[in-house]
N, C-alpha and C. Protein backbone atom coordinates (compact mmCIF):
# COMPACT_ATOMS: atom_id res chain seq x y z
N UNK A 1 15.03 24.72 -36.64
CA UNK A 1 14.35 25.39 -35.56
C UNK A 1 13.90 24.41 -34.47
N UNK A 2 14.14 22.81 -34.61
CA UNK A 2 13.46 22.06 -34.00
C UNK A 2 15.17 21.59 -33.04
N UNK A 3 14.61 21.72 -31.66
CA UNK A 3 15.96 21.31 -30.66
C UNK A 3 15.79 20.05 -30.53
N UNK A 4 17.64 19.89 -30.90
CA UNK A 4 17.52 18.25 -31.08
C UNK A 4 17.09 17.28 -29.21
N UNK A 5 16.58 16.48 -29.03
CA UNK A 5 16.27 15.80 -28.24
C UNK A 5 17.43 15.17 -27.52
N UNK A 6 17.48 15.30 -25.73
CA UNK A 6 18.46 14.99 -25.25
C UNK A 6 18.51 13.69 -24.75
N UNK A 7 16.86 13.14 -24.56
CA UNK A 7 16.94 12.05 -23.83
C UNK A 7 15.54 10.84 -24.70
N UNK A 8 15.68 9.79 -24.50
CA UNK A 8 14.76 8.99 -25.17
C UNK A 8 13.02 9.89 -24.77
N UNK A 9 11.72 9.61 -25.70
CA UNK A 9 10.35 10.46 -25.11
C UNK A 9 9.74 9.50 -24.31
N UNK A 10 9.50 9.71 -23.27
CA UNK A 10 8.72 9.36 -22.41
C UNK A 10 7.37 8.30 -23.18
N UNK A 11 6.85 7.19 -22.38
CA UNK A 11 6.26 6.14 -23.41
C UNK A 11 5.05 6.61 -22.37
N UNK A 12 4.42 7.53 -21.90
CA UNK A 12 3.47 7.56 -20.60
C UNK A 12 2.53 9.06 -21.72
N UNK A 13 1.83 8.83 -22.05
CA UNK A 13 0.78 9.57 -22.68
C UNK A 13 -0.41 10.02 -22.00
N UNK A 14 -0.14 11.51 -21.87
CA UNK A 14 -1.26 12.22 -20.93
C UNK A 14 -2.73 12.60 -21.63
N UNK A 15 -3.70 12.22 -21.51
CA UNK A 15 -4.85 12.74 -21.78
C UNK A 15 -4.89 14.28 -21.85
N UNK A 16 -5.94 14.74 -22.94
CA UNK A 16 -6.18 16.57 -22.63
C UNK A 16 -6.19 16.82 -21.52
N UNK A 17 -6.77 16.39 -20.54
CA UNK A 17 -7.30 17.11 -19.58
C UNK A 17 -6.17 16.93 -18.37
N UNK A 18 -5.18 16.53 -18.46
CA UNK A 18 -3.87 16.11 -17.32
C UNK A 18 -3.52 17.28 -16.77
N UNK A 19 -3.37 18.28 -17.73
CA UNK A 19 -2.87 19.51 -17.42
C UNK A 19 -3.76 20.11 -16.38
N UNK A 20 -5.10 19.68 -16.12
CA UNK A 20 -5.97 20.52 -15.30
C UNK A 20 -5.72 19.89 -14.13
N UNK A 21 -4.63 19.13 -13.78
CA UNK A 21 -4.51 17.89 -12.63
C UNK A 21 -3.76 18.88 -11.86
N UNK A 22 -4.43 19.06 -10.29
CA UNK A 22 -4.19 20.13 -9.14
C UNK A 22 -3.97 19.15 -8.23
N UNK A 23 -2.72 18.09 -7.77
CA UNK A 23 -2.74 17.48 -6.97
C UNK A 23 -1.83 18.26 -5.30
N UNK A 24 -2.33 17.90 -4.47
CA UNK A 24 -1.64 19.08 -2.79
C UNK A 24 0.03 17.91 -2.71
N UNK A 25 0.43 18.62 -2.30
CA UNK A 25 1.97 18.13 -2.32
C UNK A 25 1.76 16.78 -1.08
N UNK A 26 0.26 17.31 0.00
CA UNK A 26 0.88 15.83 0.64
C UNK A 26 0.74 14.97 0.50
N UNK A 27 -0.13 14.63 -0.43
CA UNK A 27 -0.83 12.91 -0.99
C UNK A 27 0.86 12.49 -1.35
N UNK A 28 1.76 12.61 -2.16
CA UNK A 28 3.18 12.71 -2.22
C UNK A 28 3.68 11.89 -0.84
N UNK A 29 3.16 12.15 0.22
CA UNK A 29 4.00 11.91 1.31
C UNK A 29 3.53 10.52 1.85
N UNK A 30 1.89 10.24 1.14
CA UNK A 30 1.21 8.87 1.58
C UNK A 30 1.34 8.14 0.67
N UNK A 31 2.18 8.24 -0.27
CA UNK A 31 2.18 7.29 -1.21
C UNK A 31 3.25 6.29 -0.60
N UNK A 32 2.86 4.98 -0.90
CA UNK A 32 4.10 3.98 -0.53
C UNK A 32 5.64 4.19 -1.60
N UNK A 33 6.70 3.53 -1.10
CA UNK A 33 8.33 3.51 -1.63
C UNK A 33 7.90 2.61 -2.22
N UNK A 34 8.26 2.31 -3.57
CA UNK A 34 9.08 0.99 -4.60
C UNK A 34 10.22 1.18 -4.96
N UNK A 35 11.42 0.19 -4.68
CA UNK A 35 12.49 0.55 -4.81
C UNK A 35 12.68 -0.54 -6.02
N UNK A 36 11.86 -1.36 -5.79
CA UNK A 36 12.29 -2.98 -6.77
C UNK A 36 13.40 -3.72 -6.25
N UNK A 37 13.41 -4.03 -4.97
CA UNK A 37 14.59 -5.23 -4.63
C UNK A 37 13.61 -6.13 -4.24
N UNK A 38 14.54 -7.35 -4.55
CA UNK A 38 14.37 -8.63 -4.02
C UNK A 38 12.77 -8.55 -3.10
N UNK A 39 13.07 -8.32 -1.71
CA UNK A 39 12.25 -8.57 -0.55
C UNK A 39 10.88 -7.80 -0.61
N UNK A 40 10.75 -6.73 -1.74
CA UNK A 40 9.79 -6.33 -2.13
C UNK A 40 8.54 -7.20 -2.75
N UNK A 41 7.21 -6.82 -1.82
CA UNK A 41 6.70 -7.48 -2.77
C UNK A 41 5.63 -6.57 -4.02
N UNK A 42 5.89 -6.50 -4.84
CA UNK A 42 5.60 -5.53 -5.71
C UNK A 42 4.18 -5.55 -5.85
N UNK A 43 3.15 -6.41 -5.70
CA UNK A 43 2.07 -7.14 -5.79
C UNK A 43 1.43 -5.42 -4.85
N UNK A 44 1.99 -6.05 -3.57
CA UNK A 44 1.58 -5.25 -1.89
C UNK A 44 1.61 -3.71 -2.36
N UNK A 45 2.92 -3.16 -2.91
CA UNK A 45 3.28 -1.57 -3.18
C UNK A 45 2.06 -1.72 -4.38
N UNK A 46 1.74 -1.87 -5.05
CA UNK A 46 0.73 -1.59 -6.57
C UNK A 46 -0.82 -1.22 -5.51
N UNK A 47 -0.80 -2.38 -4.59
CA UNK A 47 -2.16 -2.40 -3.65
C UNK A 47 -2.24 -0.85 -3.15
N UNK A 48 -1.25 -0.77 -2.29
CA UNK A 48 -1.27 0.38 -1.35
C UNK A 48 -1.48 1.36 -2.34
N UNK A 49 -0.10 1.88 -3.56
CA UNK A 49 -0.38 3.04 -4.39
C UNK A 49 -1.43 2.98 -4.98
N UNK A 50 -2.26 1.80 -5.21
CA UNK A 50 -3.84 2.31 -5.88
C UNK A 50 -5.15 2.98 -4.75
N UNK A 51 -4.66 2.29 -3.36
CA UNK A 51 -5.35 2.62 -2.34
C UNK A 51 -5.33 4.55 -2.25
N UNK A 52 -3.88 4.93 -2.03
CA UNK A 52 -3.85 6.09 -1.49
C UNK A 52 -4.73 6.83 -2.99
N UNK A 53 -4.31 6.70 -3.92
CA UNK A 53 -4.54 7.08 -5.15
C UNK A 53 -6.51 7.55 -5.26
N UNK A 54 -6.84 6.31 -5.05
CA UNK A 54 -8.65 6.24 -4.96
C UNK A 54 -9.07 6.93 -3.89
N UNK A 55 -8.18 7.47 -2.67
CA UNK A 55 -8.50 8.22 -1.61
C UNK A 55 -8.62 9.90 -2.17
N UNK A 56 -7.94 10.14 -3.06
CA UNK A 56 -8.10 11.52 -4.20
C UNK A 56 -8.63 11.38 -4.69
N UNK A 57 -9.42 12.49 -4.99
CA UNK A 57 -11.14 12.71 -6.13
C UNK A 57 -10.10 14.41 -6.28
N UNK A 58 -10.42 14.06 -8.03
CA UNK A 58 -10.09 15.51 -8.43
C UNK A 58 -11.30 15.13 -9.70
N UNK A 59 -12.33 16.03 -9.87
CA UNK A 59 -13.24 16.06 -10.72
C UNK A 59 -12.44 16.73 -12.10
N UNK A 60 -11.70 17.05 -12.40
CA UNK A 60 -11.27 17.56 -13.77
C UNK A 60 -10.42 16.42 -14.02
N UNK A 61 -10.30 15.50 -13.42
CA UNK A 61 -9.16 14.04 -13.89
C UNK A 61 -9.57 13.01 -13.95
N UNK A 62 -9.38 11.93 -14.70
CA UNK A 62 -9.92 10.63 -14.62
C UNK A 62 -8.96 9.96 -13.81
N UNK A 63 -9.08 8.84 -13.18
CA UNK A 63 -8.59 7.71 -11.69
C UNK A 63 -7.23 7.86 -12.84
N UNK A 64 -7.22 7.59 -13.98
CA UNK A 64 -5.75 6.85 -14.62
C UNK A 64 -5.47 8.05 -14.51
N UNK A 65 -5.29 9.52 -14.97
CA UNK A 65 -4.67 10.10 -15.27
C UNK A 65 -4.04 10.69 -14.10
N UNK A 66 -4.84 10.95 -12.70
CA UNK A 66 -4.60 10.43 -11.34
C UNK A 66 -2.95 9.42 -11.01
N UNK A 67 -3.49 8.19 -11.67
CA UNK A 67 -2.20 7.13 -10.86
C UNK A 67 -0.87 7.47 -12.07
N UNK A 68 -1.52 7.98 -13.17
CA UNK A 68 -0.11 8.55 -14.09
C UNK A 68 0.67 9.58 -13.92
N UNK A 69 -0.08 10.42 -13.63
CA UNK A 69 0.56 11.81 -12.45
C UNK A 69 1.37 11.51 -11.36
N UNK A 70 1.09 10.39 -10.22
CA UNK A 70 1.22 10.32 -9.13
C UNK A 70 2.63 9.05 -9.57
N UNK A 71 2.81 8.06 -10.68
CA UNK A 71 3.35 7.44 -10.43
C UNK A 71 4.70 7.25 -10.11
N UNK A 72 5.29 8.16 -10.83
CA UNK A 72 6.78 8.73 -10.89
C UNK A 72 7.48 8.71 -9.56
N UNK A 73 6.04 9.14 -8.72
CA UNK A 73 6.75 9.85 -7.49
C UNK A 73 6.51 8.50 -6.24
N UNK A 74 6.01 7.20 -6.75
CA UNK A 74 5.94 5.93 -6.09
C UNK A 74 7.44 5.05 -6.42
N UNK A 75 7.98 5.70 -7.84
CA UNK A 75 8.93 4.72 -7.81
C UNK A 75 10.43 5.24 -7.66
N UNK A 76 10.84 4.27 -6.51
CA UNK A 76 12.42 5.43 -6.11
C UNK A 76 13.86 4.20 -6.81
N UNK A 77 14.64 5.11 -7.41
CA UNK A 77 15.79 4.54 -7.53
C UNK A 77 16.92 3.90 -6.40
């Protein structure tokens, strides 16, 4: 009864309360690009995505569960 698994599980562990995480689609749009090349300096993108990040207050979320939500969508292939 158990469907076999298609892809390796995710190593990013959400707190109870993640699910109550109501973030607006445009914080999405202020987040900085990481692509990971060379000329990047990865140091600078971590700065900025914690910046925009601390600029959101959602009282049902803690700051991490915040930059764990949000991170996916900082890092581009």
């Amino acid at each position: 009864m158990n469907p076999t698994r298609t892809s390796a599980p995710s190593c990013v562990v959400f707190s109870p309360n993640a699910s109550h995480f109501n973030f607006k689609p445009n914080i999405i749009q202020l987040l900085p690009s990481f692509h990971g090349l060379d000329l990047e300096n990865s140091y600078l993108h971590l700065r900025e995505f914690e910046e925009v990040c601390n600029s959101y207050n959602d009282l049902n979320c803690s700051m991490n569960t915040i930059r764990l939500k949000l991170f996916s969508f900082f890092i581009k292939r």
